[in-house]
C-alpha atoms as a PDB file:
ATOM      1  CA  UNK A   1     -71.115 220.778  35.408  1.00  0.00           C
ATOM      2  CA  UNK A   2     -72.647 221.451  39.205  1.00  0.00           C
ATOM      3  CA  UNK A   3     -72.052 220.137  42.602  1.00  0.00           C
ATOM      4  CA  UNK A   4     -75.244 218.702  42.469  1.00  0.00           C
ATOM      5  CA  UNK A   5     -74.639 215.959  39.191  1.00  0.00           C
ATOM      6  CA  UNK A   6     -70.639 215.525  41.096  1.00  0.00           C
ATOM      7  CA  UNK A   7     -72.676 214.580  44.284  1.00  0.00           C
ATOM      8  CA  UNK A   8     -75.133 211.837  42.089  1.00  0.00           C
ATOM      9  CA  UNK A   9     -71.444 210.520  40.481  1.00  0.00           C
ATOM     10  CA  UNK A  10     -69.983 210.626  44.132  1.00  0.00           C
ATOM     11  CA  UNK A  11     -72.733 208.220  45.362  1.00  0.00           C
ATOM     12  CA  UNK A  12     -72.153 205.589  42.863  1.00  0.00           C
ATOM     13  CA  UNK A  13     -67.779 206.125  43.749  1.00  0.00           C
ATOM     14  CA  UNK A  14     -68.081 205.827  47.134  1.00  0.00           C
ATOM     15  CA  UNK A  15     -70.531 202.895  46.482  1.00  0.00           C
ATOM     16  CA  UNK A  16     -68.182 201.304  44.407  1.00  0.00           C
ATOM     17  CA  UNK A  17     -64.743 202.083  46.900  1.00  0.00           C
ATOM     18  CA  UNK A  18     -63.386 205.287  45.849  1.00  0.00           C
ATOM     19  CA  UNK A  19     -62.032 207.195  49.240  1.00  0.00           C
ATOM     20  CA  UNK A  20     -63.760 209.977  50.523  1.00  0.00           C
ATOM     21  CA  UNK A  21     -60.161 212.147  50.018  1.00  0.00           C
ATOM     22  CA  UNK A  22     -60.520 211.494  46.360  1.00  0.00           C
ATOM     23  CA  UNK A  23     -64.552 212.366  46.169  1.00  0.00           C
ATOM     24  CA  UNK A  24     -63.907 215.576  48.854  1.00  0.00           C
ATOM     25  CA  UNK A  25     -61.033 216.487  46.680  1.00  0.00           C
ATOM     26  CA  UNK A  26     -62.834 216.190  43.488  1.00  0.00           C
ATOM     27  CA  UNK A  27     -66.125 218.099  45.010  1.00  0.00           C
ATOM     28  CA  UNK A  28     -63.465 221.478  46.101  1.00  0.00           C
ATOM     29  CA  UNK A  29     -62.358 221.396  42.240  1.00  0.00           C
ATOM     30  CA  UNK A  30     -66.013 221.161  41.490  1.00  0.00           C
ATOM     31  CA  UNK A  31     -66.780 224.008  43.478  1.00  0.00           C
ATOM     32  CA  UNK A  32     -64.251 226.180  42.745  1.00  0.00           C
ATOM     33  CA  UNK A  33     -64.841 225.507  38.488  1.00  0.00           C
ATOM     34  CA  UNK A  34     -68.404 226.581  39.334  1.00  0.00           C
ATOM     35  CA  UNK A  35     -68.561 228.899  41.703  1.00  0.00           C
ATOM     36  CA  UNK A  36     -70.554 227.175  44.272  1.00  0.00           C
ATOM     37  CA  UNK A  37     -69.984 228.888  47.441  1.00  0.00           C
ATOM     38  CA  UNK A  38     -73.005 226.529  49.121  1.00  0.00           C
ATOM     39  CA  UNK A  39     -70.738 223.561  49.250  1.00  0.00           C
ATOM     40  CA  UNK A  40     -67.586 224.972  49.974  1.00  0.00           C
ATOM     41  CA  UNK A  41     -67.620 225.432  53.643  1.00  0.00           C
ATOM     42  CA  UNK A  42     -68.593 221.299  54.370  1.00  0.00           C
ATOM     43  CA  UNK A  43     -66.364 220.435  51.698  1.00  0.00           C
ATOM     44  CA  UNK A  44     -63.360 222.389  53.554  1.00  0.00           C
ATOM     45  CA  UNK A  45     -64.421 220.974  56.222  1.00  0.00           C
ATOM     46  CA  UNK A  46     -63.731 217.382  55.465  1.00  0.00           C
ATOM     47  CA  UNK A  47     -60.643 217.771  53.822  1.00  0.00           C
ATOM     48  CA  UNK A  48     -59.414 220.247  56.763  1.00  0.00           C
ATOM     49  CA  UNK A  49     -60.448 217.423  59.547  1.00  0.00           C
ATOM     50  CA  UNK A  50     -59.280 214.608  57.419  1.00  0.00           C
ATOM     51  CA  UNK A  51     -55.809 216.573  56.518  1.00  0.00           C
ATOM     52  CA  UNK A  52     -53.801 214.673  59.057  1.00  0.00           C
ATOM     53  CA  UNK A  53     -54.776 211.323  57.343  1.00  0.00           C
ATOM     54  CA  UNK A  54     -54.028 212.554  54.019  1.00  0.00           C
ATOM     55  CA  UNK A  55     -52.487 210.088  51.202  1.00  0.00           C
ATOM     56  CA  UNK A  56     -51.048 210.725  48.047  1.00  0.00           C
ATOM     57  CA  UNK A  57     -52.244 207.337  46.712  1.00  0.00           C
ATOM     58  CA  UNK A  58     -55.496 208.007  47.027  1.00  0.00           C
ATOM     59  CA  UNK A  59     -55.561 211.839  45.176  1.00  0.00           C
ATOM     60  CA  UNK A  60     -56.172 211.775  41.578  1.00  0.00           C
ATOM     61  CA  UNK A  61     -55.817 215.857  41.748  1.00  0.00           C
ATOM     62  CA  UNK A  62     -52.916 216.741  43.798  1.00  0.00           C
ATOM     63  CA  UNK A  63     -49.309 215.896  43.498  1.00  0.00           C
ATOM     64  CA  UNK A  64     -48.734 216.549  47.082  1.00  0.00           C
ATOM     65  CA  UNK A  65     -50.765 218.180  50.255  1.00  0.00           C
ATOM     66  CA  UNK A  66     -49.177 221.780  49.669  1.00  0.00           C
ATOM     67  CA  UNK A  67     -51.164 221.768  46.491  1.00  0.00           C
ATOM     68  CA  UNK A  68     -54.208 220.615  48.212  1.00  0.00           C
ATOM     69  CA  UNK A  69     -53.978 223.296  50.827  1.00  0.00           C
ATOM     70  CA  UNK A  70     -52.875 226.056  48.142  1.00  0.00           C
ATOM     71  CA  UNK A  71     -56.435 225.122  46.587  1.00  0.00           C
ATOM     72  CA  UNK A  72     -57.935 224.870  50.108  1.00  0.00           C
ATOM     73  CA  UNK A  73     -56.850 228.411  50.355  1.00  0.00           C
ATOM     74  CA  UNK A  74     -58.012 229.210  46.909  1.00  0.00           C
ATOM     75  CA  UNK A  75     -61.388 228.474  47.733  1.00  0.00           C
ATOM     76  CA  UNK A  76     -61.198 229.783  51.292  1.00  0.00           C
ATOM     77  CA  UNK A  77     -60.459 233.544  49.271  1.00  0.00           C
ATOM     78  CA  UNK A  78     -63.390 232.818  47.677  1.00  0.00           C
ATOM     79  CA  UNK A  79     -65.682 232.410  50.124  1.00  0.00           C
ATOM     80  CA  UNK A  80     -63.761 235.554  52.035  1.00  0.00           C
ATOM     81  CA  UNK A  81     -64.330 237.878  49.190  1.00  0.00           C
ATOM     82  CA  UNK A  82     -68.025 236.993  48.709  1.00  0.00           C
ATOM     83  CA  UNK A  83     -68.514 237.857  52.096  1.00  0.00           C
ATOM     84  CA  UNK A  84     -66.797 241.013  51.627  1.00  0.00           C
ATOM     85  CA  UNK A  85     -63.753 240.643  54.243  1.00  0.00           C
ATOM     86  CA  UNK A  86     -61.049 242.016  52.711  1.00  0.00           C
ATOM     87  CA  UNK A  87     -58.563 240.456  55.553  1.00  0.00           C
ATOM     88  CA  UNK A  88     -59.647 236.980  55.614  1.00  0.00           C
ATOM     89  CA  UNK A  89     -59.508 237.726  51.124  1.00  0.00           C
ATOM     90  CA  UNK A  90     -55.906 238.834  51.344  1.00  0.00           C
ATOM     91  CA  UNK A  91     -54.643 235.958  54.606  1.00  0.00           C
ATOM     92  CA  UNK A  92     -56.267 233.582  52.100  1.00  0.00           C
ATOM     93  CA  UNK A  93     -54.953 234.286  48.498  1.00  0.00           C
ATOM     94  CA  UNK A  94     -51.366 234.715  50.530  1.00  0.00           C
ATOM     95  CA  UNK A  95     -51.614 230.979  52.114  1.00  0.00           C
ATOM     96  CA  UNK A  96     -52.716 229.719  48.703  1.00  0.00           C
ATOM     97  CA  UNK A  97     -49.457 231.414  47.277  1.00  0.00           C
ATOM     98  CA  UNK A  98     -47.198 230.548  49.438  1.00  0.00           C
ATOM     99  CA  UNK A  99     -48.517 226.704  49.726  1.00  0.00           C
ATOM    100  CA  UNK A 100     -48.592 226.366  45.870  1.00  0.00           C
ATOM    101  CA  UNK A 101     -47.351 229.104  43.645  1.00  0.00           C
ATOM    102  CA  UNK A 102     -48.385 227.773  40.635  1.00  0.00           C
ATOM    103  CA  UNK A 103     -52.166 229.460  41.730  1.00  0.00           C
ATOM    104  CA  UNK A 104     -50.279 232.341  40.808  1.00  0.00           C
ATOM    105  CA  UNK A 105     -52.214 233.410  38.107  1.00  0.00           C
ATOM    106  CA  UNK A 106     -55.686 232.245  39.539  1.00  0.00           C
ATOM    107  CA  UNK A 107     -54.676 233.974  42.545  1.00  0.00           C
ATOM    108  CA  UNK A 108     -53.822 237.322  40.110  1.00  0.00           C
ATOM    109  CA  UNK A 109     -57.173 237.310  38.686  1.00  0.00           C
ATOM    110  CA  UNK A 110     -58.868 236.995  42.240  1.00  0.00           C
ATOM    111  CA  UNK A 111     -56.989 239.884  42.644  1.00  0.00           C
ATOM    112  CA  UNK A 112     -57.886 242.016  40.310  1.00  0.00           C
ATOM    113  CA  UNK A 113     -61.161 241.379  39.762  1.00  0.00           C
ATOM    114  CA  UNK A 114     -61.714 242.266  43.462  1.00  0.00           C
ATOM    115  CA  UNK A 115     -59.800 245.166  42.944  1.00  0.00           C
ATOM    116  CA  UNK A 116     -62.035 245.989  40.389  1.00  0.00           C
ATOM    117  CA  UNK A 117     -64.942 245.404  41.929  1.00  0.00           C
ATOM    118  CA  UNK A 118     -63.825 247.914  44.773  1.00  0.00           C
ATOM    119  CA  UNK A 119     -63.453 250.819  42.403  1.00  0.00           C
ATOM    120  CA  UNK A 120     -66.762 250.032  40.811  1.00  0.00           C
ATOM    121  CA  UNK A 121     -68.584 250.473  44.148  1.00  0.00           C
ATOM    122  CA  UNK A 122     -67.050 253.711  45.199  1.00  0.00           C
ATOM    123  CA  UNK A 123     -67.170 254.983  41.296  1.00  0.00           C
ATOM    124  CA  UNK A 124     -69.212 258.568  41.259  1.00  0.00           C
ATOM    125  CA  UNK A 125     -70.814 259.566  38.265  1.00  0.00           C
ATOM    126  CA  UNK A 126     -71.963 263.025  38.015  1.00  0.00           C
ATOM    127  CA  UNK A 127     -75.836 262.873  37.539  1.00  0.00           C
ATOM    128  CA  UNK A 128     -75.755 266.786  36.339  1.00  0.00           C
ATOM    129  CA  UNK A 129     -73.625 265.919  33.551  1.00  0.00           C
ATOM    130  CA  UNK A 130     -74.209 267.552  30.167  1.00  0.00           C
ATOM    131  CA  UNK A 131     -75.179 265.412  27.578  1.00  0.00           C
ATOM    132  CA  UNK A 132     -76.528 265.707  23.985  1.00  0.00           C
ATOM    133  CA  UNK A 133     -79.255 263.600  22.232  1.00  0.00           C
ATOM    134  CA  UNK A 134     -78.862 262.097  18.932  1.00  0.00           C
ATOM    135  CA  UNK A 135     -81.452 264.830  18.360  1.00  0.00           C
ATOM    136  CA  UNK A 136     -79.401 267.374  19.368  1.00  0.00           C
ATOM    137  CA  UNK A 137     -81.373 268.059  22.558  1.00  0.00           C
ATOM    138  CA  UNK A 138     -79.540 268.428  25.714  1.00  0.00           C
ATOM    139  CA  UNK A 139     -80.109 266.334  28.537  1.00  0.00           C
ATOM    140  CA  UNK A 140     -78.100 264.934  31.761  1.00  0.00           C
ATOM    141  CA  UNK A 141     -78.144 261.690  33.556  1.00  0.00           C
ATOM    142  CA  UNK A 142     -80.465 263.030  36.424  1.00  0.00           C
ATOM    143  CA  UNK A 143     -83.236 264.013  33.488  1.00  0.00           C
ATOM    144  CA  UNK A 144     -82.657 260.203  31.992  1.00  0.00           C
ATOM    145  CA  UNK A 145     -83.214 259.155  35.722  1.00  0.00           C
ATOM    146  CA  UNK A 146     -86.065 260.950  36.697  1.00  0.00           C
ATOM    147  CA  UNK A 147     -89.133 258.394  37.286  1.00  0.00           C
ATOM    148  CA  UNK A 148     -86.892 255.718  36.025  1.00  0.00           C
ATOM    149  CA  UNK A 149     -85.798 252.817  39.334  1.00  0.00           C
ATOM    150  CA  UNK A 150     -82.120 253.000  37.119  1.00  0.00           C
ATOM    151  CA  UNK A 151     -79.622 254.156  34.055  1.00  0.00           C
ATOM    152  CA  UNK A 152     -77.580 251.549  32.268  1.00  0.00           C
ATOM    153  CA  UNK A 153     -75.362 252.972  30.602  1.00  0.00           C
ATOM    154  CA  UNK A 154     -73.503 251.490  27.572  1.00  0.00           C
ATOM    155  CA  UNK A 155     -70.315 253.354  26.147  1.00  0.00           C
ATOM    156  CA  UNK A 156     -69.153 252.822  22.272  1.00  0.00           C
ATOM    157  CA  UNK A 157     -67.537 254.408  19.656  1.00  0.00           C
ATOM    158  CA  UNK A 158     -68.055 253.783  15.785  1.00  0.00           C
ATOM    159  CA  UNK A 159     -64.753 252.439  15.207  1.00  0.00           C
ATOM    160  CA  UNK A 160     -65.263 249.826  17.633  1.00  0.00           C
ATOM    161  CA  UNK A 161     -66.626 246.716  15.733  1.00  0.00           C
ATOM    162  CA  UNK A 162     -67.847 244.677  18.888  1.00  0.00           C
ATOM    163  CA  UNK A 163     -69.703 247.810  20.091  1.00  0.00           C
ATOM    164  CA  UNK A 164     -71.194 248.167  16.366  1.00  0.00           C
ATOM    165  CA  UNK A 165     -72.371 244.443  16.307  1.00  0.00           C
ATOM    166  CA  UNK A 166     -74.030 244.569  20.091  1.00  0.00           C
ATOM    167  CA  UNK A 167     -76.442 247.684  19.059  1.00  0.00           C
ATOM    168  CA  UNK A 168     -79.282 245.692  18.205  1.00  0.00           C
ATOM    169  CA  UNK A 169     -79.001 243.998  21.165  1.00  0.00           C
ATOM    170  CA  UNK A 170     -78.912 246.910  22.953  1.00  0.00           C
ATOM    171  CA  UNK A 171     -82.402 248.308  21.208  1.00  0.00           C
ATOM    172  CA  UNK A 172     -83.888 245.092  22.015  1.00  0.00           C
ATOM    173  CA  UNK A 173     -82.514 245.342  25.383  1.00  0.00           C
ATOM    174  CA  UNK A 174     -83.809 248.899  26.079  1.00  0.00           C
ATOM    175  CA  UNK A 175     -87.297 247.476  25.041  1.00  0.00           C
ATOM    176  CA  UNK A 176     -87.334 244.973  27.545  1.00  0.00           C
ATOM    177  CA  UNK A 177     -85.679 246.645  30.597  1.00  0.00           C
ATOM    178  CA  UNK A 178     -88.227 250.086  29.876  1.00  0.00           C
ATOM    179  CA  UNK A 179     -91.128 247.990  31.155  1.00  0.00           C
ATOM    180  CA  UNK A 180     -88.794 247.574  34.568  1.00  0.00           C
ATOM    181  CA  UNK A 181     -88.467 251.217  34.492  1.00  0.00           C
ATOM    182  CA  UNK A 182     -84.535 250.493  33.861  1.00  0.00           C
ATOM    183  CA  UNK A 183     -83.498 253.537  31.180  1.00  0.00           C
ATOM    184  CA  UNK A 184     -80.826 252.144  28.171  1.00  0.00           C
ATOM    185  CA  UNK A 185     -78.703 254.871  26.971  1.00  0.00           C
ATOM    186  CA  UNK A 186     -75.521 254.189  24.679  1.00  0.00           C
ATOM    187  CA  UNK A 187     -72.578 257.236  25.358  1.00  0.00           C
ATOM    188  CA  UNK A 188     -70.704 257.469  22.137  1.00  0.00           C
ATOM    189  CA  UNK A 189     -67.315 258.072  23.790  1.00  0.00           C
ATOM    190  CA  UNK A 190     -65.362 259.291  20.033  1.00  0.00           C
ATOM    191  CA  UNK A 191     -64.144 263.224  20.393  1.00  0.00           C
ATOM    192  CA  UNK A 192     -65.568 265.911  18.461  1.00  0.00           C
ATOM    193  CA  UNK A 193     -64.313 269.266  17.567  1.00  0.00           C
ATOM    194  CA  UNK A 194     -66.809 270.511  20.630  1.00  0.00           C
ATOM    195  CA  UNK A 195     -65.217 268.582  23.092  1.00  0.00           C
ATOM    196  CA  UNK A 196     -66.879 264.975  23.585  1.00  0.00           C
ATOM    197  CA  UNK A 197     -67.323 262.956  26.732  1.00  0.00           C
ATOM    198  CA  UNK A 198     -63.650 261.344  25.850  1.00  0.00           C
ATOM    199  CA  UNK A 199     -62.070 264.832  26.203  1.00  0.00           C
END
C-alpha cells in the first residue's frame, strides 16, 4: 500500500535471505503503483549500479532485464514529468518502449495525461464572459471573482445523470470552500434557443 509498510516487509526479507535485486525490484513496482517519487531516485539507483550483476533467478517481477529497464525507464518518465522536463519525459517513455513494449499502454496514458496537463496550463478563459444567473441576472466570471482568492467551475447538463447525482455535493462543497474565499459555480452547458455557453 506505501513504500513505507514495503520497506518494514523488506527488513524482515532481507533478514530472512531474500536478495536485494528482488527487494529493489519489488520497492520500483511499489513506487511506481503509488506514486512515490521520494523513493524512486535511491531505488534507481541500486538497481542501475547493481544492473551488471543482474540474475533472472533471483527476480520474482521480471522475465528478463529489458523488462526491468523498460520499468526503470517507466519510472525515470515519471520522475522527468514531475519535474516538468519535457526532454528527459519524452528520452524516458521512448527507452521504456523500446526496452519493453508491452508498457505500451502505461506509456500511452503517461502520454496523454501529460499532454493534458499541458493544455490545461496554457487554457484561457475569458473572465468578461457573459453569463446568466439562475435568477436571470447577468453576471461574468470577473464579477464571480471579484474579492474571491478563486472560481471553480463545474460544467453539467440535465441529461447527464453523473452530473445530476454530484449536485449535492457540489452545494455542500460551495459551503465549505466559501469560507476559503474559493467561489463554486455550476455552468449548465445544454443549448437554448438564445444561444447557450455550448453554442
Amino acid at each position: 500500500k506505501s513504500v513505507n509498510e514495503f520497506d518494514e516487509t523488506a527488513r524482515q526479507a532481507q533478514k530472512a535471505g531474500v536478495p536485494q535485486q528482488t527487494i529493489d525490484e519489488i520497492r520500483l513496482l511499489v513506487s511506481i503503483k503509488t506514486r512515490n517519487l521520494d523513493a524512486m531516485p535511491e531505488t534507481l539507483a541500486n538497481l542501475d549500479r547493481n544492473m551488471n550483476t543482474w540474475r533472472g533467478s533471483d527476480s520474482l517481477a521480471f522475465r528478463n532485464k529489458l523488462e526491468l529497464q523498460g520499468t526503470m525507464f517507466l519510472a525515470k518518465s515519471l520522475l522527468a514529468n514531475e519535474a516538468n522536463n519535457d526532454a528527459e519525459f519524452e528520452k524516458s517513455v521512448k527507452e521504456a518502449f523500446w526496452a519493453d513494449p508491452k508498457l505500451g499502454e502505461i506509456l500511452a496514458e503517461e502520454v496523454n495525461s501529460r499532454r493534458t496537463k499541458q493544455k490545461l496550463v496554457s487554457l484561457v478563459v475569458p473572465l468578461d464572459l457573459p453569463l446568466e444567473t439562475s435568477s436571470g441576472d447577468k453576471t461574468s466570471l470577473a464579477d464571480l471573482l471579484r474579492g474571491e482568492k478563486a472560481v471553480l467551475l463545474d460544467f453539467w447538463a440535465s441529461w447527464c445523470g453523473p452530473c445530476m447525482a454530484l449536485m449535492d455535493d457540489l452545494v455542500r462543497l460551495a459551503h465549505t470552500l466559501s469560507a476559503q474565499h474559493v467561489a463554486v459555480v455550476g455552468i449548465n452547458t445544454e443549448s437554448s434557443d438564445k444561444g447557450g455557453p455550448a453554442e
